[in-house]
N, C-alpha and C. Protein backbone atom coordinates (compact mmCIF):
# COMPACT_ATOMS: atom_id res chain seq x y z
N UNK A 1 113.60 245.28 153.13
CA UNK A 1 112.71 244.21 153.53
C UNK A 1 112.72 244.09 155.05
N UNK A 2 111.43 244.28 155.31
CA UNK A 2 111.71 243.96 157.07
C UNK A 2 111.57 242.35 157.39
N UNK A 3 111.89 242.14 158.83
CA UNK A 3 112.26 240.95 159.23
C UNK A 3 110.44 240.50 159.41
N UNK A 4 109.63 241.70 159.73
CA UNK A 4 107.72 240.78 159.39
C UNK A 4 108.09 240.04 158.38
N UNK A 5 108.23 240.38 157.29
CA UNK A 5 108.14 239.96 156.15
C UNK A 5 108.98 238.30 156.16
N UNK A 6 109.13 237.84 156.91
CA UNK A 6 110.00 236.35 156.82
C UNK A 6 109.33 235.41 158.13
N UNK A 7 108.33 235.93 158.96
CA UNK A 7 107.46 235.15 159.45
C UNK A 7 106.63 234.19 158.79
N UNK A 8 106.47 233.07 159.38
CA UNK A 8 105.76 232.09 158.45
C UNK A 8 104.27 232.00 159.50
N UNK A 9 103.57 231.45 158.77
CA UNK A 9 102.14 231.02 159.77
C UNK A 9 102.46 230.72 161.15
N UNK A 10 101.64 231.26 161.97
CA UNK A 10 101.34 230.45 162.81
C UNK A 10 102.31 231.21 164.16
N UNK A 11 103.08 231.66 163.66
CA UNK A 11 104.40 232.89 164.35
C UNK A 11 103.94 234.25 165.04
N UNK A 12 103.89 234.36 166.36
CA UNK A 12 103.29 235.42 166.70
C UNK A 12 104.65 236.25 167.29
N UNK A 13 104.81 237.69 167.14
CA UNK A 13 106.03 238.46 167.83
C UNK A 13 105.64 238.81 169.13
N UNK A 14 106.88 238.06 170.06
CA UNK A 14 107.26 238.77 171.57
C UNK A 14 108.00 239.49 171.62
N UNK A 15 108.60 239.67 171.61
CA UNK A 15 110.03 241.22 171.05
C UNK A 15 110.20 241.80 169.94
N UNK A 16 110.63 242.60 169.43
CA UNK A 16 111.39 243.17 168.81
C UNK A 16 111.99 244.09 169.13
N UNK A 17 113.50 244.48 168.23
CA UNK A 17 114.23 245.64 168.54
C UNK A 17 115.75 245.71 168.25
N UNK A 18 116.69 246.42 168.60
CA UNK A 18 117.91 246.62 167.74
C UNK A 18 119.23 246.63 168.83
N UNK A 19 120.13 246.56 168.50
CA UNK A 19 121.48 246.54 169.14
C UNK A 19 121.39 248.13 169.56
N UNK A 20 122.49 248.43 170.86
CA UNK A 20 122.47 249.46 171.31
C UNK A 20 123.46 250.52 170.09
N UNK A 21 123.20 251.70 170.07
CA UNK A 21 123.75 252.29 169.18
C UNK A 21 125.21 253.30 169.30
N UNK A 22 126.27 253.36 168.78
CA UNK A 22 127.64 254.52 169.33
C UNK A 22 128.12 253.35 169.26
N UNK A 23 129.67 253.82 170.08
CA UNK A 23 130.65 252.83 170.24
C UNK A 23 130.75 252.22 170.91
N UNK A 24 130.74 250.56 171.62
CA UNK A 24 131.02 250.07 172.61
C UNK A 24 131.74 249.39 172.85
N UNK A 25 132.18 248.93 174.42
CA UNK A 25 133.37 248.43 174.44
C UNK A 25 132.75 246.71 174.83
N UNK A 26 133.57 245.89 174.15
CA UNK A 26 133.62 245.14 174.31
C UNK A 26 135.20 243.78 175.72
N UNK A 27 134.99 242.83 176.08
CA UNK A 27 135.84 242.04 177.05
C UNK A 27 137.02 242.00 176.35
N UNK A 28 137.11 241.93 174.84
CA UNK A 28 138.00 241.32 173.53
C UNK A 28 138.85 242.56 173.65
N UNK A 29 138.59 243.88 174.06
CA UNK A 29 139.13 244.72 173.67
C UNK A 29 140.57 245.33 174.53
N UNK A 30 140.21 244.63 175.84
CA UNK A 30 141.06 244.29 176.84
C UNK A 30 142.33 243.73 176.08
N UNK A 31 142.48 243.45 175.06
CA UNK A 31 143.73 242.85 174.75
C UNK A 31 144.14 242.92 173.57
N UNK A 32 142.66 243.16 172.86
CA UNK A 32 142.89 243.84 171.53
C UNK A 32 143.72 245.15 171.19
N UNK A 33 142.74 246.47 171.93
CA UNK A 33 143.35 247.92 172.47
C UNK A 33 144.80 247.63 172.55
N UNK A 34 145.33 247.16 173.73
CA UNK A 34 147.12 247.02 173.42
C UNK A 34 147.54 246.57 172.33
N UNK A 35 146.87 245.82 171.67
CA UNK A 35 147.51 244.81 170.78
C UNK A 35 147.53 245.82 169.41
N UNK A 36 146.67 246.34 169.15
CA UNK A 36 145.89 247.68 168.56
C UNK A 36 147.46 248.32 168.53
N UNK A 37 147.65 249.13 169.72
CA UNK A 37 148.31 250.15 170.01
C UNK A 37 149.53 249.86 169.41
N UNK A 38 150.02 248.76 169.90
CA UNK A 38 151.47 247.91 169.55
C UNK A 38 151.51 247.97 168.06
N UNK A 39 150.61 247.37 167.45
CA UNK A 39 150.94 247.08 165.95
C UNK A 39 151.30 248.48 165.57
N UNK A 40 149.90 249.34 165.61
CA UNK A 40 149.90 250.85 164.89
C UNK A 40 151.22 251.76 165.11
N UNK A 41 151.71 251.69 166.31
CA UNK A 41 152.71 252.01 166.84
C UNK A 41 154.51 251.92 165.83
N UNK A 42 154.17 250.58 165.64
CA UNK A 42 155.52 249.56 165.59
C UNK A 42 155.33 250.02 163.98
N UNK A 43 154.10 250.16 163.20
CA UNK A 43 154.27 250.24 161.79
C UNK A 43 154.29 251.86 161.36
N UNK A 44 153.50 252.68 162.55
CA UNK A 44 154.37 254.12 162.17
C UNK A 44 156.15 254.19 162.16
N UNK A 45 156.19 253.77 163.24
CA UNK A 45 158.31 253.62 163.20
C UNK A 45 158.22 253.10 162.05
N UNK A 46 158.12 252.01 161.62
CA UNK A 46 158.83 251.66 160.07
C UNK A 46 158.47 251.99 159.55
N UNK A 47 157.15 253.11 159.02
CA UNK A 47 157.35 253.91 157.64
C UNK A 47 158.30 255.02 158.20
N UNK A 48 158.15 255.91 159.27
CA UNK A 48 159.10 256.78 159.12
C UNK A 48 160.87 256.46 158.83
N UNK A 49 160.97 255.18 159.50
CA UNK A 49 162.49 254.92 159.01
C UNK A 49 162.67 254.39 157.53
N UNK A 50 161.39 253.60 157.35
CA UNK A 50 161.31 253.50 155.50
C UNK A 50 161.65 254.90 154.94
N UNK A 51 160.80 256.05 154.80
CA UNK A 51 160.68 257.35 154.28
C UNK A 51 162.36 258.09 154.55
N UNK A 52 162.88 258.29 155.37
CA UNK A 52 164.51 258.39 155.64
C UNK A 52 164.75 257.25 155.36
N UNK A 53 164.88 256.20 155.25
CA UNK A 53 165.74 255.60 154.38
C UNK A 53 165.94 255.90 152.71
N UNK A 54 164.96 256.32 152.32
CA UNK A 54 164.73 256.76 150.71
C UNK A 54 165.79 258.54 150.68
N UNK A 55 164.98 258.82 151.56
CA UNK A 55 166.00 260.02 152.04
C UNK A 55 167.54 260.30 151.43
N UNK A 56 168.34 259.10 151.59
CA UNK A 56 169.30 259.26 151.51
C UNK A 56 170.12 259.52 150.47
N UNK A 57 169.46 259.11 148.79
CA UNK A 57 170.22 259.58 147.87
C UNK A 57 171.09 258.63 147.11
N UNK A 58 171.36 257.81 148.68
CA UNK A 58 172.56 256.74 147.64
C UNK A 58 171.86 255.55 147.64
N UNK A 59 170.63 255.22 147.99
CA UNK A 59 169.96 254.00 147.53
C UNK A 59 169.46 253.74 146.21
N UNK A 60 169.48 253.06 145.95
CA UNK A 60 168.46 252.82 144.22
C UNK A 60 167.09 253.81 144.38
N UNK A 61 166.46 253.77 143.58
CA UNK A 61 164.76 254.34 143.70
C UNK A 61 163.92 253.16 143.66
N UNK A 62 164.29 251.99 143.08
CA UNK A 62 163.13 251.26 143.16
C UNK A 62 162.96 250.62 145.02
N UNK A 63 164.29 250.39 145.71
CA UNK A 63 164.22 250.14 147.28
C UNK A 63 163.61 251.14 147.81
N UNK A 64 163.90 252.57 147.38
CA UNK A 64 163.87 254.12 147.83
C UNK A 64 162.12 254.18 147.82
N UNK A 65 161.38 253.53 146.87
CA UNK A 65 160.13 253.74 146.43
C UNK A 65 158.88 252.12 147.39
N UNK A 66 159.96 250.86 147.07
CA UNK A 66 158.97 250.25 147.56
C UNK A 66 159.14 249.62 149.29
N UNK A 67 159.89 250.19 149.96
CA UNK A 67 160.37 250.49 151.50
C UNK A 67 158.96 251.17 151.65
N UNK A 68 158.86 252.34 151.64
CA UNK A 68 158.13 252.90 152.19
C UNK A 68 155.74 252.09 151.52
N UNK A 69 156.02 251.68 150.65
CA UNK A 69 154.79 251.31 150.36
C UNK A 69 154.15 250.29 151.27
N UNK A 70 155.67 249.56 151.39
CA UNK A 70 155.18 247.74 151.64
C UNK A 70 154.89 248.23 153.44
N UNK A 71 155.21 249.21 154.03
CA UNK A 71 154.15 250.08 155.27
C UNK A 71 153.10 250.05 155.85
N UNK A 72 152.58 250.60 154.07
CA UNK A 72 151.40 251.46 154.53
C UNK A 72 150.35 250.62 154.65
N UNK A 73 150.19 249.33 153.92
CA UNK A 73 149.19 248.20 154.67
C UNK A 73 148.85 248.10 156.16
N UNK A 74 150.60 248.06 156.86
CA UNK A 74 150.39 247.75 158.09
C UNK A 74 149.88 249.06 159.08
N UNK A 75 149.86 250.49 158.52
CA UNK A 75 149.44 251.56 159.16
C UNK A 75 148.12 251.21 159.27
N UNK A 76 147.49 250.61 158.07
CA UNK A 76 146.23 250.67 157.38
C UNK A 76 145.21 250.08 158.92
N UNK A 77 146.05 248.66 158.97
CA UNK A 77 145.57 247.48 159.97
C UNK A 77 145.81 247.56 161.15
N UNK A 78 146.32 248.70 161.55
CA UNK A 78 147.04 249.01 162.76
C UNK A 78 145.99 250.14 163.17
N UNK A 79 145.85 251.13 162.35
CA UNK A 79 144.76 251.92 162.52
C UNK A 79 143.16 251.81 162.83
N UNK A 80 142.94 250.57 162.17
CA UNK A 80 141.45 249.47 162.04
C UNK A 80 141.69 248.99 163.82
N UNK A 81 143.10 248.64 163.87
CA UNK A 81 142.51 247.49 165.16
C UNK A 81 142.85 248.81 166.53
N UNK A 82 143.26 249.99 166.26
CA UNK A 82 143.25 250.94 167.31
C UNK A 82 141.63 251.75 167.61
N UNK A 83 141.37 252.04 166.56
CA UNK A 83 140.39 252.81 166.13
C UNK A 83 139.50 253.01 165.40
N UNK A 84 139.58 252.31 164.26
CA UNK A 84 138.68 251.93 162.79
C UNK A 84 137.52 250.88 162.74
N UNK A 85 137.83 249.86 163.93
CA UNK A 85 136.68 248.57 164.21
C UNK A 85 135.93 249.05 164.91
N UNK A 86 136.08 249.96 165.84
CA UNK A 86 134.56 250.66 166.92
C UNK A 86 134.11 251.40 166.07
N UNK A 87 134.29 251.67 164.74
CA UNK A 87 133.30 252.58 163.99
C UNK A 87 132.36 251.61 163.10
N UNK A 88 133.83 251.12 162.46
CA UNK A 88 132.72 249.32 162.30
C UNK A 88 131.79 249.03 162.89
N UNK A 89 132.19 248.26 164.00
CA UNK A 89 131.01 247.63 164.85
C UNK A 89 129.95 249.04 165.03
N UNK A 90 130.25 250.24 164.66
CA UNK A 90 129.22 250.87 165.49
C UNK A 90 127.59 250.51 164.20
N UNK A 91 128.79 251.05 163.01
CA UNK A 91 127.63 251.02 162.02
C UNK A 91 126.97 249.56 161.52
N UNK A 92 127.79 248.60 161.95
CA UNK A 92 127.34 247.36 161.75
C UNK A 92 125.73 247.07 162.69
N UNK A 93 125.90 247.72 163.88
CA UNK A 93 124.92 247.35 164.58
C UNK A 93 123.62 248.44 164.26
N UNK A 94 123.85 249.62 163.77
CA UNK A 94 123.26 250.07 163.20
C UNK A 94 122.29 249.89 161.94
N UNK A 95 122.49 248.63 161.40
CA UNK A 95 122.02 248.38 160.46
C UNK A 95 121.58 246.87 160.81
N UNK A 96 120.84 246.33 161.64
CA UNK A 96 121.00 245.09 162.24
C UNK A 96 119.64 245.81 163.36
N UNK A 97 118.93 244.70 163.49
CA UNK A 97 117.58 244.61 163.93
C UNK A 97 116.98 243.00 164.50
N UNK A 98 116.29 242.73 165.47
CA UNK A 98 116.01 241.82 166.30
C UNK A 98 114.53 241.17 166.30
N UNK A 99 114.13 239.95 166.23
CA UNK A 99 112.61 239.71 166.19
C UNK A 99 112.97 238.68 166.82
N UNK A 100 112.11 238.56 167.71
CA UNK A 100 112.20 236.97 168.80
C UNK A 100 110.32 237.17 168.42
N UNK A 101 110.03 235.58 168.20
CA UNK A 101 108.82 235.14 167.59
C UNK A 101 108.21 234.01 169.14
N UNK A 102 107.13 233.29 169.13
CA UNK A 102 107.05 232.35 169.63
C UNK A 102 107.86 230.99 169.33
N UNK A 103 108.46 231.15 168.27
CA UNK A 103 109.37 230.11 167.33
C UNK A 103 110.85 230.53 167.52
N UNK A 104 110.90 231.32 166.74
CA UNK A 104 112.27 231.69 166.31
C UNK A 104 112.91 233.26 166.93
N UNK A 105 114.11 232.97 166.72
CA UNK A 105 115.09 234.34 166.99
C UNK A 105 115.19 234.68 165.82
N UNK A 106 115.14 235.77 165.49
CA UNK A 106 115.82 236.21 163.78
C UNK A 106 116.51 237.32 163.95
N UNK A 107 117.81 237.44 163.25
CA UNK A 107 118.85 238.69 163.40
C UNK A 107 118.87 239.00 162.12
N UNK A 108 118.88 240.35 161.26
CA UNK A 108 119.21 240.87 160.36
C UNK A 108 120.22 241.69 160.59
N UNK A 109 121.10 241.42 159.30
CA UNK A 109 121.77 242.77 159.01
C UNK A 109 121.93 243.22 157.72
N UNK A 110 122.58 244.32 157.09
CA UNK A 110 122.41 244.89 155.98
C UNK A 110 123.55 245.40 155.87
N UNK A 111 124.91 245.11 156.51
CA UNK A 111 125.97 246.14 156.31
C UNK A 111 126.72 245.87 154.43
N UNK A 112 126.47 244.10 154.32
CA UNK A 112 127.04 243.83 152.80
C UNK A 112 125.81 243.03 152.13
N UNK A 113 124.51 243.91 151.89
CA UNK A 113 123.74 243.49 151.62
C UNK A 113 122.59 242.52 152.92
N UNK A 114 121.54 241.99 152.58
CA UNK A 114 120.75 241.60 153.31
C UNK A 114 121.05 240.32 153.87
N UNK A 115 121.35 240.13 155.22
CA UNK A 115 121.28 239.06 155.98
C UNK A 115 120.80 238.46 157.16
N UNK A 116 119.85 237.24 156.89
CA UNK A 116 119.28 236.91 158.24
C UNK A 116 119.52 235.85 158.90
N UNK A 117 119.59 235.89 160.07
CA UNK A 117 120.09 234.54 160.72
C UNK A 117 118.70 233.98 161.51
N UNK A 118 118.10 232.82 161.05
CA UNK A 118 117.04 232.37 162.03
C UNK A 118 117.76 231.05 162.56
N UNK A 119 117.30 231.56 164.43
CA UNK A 119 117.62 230.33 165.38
C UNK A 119 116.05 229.36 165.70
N UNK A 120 116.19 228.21 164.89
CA UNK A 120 114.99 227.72 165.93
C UNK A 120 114.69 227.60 167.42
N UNK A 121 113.69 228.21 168.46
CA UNK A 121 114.04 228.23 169.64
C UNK A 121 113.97 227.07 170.56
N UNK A 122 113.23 225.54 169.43
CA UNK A 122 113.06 224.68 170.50
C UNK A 122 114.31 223.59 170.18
N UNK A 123 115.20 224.16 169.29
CA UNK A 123 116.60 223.25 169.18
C UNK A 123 117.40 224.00 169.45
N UNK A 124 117.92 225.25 170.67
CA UNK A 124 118.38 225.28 171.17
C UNK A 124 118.86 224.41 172.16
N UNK A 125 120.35 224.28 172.08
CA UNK A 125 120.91 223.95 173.28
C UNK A 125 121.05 224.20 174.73
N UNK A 126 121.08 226.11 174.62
CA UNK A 126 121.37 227.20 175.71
C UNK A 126 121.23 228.35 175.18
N UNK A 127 120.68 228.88 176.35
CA UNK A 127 120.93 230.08 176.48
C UNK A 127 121.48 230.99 177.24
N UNK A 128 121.90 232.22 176.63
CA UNK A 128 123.40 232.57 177.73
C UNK A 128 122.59 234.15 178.07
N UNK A 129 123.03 234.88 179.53
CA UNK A 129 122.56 236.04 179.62
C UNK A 129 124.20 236.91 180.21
N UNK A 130 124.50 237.86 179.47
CA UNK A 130 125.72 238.35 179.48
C UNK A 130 124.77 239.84 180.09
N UNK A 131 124.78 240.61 181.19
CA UNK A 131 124.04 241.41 181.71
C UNK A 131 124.88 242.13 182.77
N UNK A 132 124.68 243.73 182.51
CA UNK A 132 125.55 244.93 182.86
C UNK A 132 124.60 245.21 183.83
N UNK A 133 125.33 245.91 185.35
CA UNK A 133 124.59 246.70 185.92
C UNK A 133 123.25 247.90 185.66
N UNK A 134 123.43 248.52 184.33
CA UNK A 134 122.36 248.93 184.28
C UNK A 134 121.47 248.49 183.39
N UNK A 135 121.18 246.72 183.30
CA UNK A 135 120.22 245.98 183.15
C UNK A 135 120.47 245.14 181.41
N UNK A 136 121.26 246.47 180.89
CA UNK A 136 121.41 245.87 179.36
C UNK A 136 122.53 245.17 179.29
N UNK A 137 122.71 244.01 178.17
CA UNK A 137 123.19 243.31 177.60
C UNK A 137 122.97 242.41 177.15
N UNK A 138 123.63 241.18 176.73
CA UNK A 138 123.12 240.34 175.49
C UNK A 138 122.48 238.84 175.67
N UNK A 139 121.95 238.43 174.86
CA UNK A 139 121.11 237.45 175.04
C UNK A 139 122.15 236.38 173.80
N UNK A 140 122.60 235.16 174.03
CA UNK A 140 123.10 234.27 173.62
C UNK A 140 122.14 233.68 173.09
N UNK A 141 122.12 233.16 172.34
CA UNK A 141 121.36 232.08 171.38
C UNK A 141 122.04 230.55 171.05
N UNK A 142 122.73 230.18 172.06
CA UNK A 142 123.10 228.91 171.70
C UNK A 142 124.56 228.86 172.70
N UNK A 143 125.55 227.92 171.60
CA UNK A 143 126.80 228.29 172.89
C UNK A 143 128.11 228.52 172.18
N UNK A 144 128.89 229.02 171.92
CA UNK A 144 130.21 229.05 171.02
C UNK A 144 130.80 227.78 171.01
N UNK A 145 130.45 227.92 169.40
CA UNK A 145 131.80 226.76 168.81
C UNK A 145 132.87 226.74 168.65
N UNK A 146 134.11 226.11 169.17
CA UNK A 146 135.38 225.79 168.29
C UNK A 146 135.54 225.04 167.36
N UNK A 147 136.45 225.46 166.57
CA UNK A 147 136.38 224.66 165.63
C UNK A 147 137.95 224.41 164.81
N UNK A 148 138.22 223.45 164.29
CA UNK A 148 139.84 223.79 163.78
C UNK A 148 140.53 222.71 164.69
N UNK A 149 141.86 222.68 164.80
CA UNK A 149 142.79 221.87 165.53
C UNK A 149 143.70 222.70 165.70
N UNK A 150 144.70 222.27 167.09
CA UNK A 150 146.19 223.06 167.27
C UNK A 150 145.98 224.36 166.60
N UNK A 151 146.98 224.85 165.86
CA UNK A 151 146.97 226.38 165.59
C UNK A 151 145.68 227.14 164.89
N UNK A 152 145.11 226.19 164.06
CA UNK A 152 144.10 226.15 163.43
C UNK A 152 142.57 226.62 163.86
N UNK A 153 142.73 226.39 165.56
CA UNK A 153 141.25 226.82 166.00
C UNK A 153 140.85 227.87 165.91
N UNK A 154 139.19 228.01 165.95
CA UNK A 154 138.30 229.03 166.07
C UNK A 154 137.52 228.91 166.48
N UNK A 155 137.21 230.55 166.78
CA UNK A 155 136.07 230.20 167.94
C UNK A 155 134.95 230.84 167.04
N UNK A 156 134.02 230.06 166.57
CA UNK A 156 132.30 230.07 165.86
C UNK A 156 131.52 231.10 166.93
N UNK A 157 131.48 232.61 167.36
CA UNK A 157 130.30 232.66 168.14
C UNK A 157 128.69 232.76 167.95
N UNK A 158 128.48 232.02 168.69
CA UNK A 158 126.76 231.87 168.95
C UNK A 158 126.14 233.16 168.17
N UNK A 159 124.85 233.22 167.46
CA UNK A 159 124.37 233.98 167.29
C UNK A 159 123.79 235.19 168.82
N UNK A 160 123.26 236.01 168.59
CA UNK A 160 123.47 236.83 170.26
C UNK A 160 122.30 238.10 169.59
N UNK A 161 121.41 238.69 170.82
CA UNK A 161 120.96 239.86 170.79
C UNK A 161 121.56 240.56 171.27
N UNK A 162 123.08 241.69 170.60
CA UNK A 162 123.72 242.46 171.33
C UNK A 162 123.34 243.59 172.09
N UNK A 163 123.80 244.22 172.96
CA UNK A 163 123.53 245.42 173.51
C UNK A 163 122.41 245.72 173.25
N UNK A 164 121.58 245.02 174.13
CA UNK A 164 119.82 245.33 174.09
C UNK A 164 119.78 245.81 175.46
N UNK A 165 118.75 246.78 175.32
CA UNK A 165 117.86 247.88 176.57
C UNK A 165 117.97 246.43 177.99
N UNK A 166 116.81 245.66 177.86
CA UNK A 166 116.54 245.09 178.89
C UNK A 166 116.40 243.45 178.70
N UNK A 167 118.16 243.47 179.17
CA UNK A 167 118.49 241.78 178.45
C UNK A 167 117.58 240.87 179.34
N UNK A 168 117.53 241.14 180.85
CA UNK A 168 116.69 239.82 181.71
C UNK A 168 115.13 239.76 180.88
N UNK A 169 114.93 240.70 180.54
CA UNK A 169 113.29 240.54 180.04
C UNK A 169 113.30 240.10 178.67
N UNK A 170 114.37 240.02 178.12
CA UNK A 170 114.01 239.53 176.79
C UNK A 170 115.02 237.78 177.26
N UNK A 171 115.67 237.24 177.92
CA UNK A 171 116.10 236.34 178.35
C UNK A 171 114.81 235.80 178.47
N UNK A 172 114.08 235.82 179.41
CA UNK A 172 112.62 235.44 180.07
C UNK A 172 112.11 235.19 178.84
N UNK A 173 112.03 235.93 178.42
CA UNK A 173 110.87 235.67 176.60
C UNK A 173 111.54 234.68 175.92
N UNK A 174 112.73 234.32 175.68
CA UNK A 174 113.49 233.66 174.70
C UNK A 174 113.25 232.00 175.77
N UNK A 175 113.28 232.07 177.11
CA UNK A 175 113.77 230.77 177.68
C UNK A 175 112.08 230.48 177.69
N UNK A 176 111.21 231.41 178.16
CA UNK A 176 109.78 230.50 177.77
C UNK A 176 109.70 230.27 176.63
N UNK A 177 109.60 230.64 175.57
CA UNK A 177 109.39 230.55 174.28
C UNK A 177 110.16 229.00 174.01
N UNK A 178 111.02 228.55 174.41
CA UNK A 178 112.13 227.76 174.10
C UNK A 178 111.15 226.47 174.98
N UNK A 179 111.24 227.06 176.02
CA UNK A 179 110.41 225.63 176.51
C UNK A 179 108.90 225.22 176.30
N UNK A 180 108.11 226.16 175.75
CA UNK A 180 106.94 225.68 175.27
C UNK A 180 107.03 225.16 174.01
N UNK A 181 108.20 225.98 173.32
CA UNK A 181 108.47 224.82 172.18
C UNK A 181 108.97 223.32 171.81
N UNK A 182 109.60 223.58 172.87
CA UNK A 182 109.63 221.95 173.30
C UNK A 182 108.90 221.52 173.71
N UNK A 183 107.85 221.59 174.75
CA UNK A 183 106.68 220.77 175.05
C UNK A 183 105.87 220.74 173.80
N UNK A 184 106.14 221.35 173.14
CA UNK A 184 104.79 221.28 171.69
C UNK A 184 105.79 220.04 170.21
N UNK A 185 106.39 219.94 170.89
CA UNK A 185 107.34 219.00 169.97
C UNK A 185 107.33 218.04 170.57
N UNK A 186 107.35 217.65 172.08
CA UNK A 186 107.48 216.48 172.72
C UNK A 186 105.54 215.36 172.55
């Protein structure tokens, strides 16, 4: 189903288009990457000292057997946050597509079935322009939420046009669009 197909009357398209495609790096990753490294790291050592520990002959088999299992989760998650989430995110964005309307923002994706996110543009709060020297990057749609208490928080982010070709020009489209919609409401 394409995202035409969820226009209502009266909705004319100023953009369309898709997240940039491959792997990219993201600000998060600055701390993730180590953090990445550390885990994957720390849970190879303990299966290999799990696996010699079984080694030895004079342990039981059921320690001998579930040492080395209770591991391999953490290789699993250690591997995801080194290397396994930039393939993620790659194909996630791959499957994810963009329509900015005179009205609305709409984001699809399809990685667990069909999903769309529509922003109305004249109840926006803000808009954010996150923009790389060679012109691309992302268009914010609102502003990040926290949410939660003490240990509990989270951070809600804003819906966003990621890694797009030419973020100032689609910024421009999204902030007029936003304010004629408000004058047509006022």
């Amino acid at each position: 189903m394409s995202l035409m197909q969820s226009l209502v009357s009266g909705e004319k398209v100023l953009w369309q288009g898709a997240p940039g495609r491959g792997i990219r790096f993201r600000r998060s990753d600055f701390f993730l990457v180590p953090f990445g490294l550390f885990f994957f790291i720390f849970s190879l050592f303990w299966e290999t000292m799990a696996i010699g520990f079984g080694d030895k002959g004079s342990n039981p088999p059921l320690i001998a057997t579930i040492f080395p299992l209770f591991g391999v989760p953490f290789v699993l998650v250690g591997a995801y946050l080194v290397i396994g989430r930039f393939f993620w995110d790659a194909y996630s964005r791959k499957q994810s597509t963009y329509l900015l309307t005179n009205r609305r923002a709409l984001i699809e994706t399809a990685t667990f079935g069909r999903k769309v996110i529509s922003v109305t543009l004249a109840d926006l709060p803000a808009v954010g322009l996150e923009e790389r020297k060679d012109g691309s990057g992302s268009v914010v749609l609102g502003e990040d939420q926290q949410t939660g208490f003490g240990d509990n928080r989270r951070v809600k982010r804003a819906p966003r046009f990621e890694f797009i070709a030419d973020a100032q020009r689609v910024y421009k489209l999204v902030e007029e669009a936003r304010t004629k919609g408000r004058d047509n409401n006022a």
